[in-house]
Protein backbone atom coordinates (compact mmCIF):
# COMPACT_ATOMS: atom_id res chain seq x y z
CA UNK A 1 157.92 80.54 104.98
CA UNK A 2 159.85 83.97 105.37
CA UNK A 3 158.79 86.34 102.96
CA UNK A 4 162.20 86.02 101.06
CA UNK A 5 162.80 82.41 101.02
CA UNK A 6 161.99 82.59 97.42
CA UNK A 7 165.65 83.95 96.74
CA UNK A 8 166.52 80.93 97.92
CA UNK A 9 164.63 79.61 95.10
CA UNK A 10 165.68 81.25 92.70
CA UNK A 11 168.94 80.33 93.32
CA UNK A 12 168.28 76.69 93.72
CA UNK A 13 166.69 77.56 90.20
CA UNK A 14 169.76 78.76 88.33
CA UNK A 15 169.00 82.23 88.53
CA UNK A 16 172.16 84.54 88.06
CA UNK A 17 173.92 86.66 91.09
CA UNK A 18 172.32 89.70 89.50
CA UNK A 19 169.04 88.44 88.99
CA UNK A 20 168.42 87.04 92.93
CA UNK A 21 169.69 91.12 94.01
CA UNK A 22 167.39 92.43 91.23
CA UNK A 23 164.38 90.76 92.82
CA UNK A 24 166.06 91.30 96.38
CA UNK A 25 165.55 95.16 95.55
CA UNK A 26 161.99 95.08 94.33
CA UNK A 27 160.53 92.44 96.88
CA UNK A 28 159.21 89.94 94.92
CA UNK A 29 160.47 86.54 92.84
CA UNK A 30 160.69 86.91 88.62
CA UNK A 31 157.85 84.20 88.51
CA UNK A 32 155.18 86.49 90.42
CA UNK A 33 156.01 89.56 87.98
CA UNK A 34 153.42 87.29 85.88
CA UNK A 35 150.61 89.56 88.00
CA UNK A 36 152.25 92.55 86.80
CA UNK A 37 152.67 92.26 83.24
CA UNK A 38 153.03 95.46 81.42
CA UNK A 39 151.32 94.40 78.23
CA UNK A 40 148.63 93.95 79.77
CA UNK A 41 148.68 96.66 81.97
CA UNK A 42 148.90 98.89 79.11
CA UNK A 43 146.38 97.35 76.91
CA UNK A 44 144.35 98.07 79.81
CA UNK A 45 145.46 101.95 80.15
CA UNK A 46 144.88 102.22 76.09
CA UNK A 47 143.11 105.47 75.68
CA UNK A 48 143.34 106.83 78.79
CA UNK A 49 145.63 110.39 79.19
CA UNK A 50 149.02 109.70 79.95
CA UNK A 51 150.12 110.93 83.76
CA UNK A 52 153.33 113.06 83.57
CA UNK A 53 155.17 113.60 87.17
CA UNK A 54 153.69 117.20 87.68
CA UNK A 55 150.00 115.77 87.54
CA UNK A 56 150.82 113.27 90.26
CA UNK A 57 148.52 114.08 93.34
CA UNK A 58 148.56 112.44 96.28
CA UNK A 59 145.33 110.25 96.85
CA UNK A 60 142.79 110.33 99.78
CA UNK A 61 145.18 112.94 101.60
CA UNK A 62 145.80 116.39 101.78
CA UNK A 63 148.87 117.58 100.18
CA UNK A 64 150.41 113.93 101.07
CA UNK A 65 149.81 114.48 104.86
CA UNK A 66 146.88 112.05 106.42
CA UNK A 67 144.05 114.36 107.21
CA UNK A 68 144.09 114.10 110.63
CA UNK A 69 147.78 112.31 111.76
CA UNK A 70 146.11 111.57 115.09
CA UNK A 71 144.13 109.31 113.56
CA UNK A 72 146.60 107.90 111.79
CA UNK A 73 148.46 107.19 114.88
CA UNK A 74 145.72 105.67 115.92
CA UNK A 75 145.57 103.51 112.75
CA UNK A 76 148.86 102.68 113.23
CA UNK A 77 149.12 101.45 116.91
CA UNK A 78 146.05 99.29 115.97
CA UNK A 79 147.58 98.10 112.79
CA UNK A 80 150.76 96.78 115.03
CA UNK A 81 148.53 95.58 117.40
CA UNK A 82 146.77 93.10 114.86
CA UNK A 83 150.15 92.49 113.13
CA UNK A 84 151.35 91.38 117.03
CA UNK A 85 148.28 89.41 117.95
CA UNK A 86 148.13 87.52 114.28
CA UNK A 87 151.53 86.79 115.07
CA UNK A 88 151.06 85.40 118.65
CA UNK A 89 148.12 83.41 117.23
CA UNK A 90 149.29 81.71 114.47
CA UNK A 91 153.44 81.82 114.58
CA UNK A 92 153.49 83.70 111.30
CA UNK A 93 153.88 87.16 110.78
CA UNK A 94 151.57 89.55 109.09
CA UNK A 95 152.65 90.87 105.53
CA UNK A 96 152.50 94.41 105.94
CA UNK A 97 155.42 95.94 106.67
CA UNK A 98 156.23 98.22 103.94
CA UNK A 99 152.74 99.96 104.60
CA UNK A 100 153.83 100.00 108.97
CA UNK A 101 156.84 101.42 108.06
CA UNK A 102 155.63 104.10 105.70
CA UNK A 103 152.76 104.87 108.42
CA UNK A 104 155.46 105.11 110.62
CA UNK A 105 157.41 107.44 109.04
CA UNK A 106 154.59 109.70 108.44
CA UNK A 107 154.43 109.40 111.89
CA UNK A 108 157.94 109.82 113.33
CA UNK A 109 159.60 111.67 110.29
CA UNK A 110 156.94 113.53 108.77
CA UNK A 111 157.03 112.05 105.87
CA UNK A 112 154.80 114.02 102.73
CA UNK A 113 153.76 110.37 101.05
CA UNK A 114 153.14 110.46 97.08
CA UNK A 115 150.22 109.27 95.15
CA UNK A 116 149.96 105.54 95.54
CA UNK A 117 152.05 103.89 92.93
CA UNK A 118 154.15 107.35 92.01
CA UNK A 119 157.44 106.16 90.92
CA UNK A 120 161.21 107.16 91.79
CA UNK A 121 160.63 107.72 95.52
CA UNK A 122 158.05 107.13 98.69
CA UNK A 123 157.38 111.03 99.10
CA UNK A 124 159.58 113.96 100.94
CA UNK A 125 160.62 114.78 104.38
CA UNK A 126 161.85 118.75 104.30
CA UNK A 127 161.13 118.92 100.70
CA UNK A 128 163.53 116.12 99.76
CA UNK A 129 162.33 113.14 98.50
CA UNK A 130 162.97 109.90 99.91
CA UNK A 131 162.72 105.82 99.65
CA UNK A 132 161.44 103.95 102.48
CA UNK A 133 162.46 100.67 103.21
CA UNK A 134 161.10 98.67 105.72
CA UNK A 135 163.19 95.70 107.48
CA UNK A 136 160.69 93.53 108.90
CA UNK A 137 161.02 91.23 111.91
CA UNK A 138 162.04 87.94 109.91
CA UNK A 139 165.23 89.57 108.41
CA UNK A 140 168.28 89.38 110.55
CA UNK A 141 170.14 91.24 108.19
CA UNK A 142 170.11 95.33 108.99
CA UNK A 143 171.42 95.88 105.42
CA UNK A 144 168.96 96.91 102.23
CA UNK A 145 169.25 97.61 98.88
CA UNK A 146 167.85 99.78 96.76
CA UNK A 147 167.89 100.62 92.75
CA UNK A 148 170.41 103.32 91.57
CA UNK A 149 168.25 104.54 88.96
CA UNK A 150 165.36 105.67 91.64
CA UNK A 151 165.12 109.45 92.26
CA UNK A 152 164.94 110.02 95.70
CA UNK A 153 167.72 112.18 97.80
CA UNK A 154 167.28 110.24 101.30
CA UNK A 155 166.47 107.00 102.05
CA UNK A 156 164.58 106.00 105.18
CA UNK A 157 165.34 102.43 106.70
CA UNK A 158 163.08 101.33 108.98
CA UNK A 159 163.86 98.48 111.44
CA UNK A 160 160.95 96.78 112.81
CA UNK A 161 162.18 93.58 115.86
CA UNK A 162 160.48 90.87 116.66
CA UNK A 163 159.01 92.68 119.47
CA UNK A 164 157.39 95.59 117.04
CA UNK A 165 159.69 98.06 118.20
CA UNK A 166 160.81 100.48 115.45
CA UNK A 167 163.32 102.27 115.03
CA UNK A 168 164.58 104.28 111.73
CA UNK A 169 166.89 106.58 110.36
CA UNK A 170 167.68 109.06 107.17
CA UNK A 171 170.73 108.11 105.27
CA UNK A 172 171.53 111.10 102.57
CA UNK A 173 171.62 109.37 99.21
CA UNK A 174 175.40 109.76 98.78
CA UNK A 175 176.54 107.97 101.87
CA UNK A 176 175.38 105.09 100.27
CA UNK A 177 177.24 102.57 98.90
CA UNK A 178 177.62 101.11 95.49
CA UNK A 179 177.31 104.41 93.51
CA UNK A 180 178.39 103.14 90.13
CA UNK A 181 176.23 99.52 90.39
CA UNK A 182 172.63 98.78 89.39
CA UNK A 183 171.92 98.83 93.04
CA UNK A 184 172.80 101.66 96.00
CA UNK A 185 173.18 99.58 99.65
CA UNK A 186 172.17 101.19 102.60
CA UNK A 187 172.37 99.77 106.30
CA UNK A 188 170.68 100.65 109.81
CA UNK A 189 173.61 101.18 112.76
């Protein structure tokens, strides 16, 4: 099962045009936001200070760079090397392409990543900040989609083929398509 067959689902479902590209932007079906609910995530965070966007800090890096990016090479050729040999093992592909392609782009780009979790974009490349999406091997489509509403000024679209090749490239937020939707569409030439 391809990692998005559940928009196939959801339209076998009844779910509305809108809500199959909502959940076609964020990655995952209505039905496993259940794991995320934010009543309980902020019954949970009762009491604790609240985290405004200049307190965000970047987490086990220095200034959102790895600490040493040759070891994060490292990680990352042996990261696509498991991914590859999983894959030639059991047919199915590894779930981790988000994390490849943000490695990747730390890599390649020199990408500044935020705090884990840090909303409205990945990090900044040149002091802009950017979303990275990651097109992983089982998509045939080159096209992604993104929400309007996040605050980033690039976006980064990572290809990854079937023979973990990447490839990316930096699209400036207004050649983007869709400007007055819920969604901004982006696509890798």
């Amino acid at each position: 099962m391809s990692d998005w067959d559940f928009l196939h689902d959801m339209h076998d479902r009844g779910y509305s045009a809108d809500d199959i590209a909502a959940a076609a932007a964020c990655g995952y079906a209505p039905w496993e936001a259940k794991y995320i609910d934010r009543q309980w995530a902020e019954e949970q965070l009762e009491g604790e200070p609240q985290d405004t966007a200049a307190s965000i800090q970047p987490v086990g890096s220095r200034e959102g760079f790895p600490f040493s990016i040759l070891e994060q090479t490292e990680i990352f050729l042996d990261l696509v090397d498991c991914a590859e040999r999983h894959f030639e093992n059991t047919g199915r592909y590894l779930q981790v392409w988000g994390e490849l392609g943000e490695i990747y782009a730390e890599i390649k780009f020199g990408l500044r990543r935020h705090a884990t979790h840090a909303p409205g974009s990945d990090g900044t490349i040149d002091g802009k900040r950017v979303e990275v999406k990651t097109i992983s091997p089982e998509k045939a489509s080159d096209h992604v989609m993104v929400k309007s509403q996040g605050n980033f000024e690039k976006l980064l679209i990572i290809r990854i083929d079937r023979h973990f090749q990447f490839q990316g490239k930096l699209i400036d937020r207004s050649q983007l398509s869709g400007g007055a939707g819920k969604y901004l569409k982006g696509r890798l030439p």
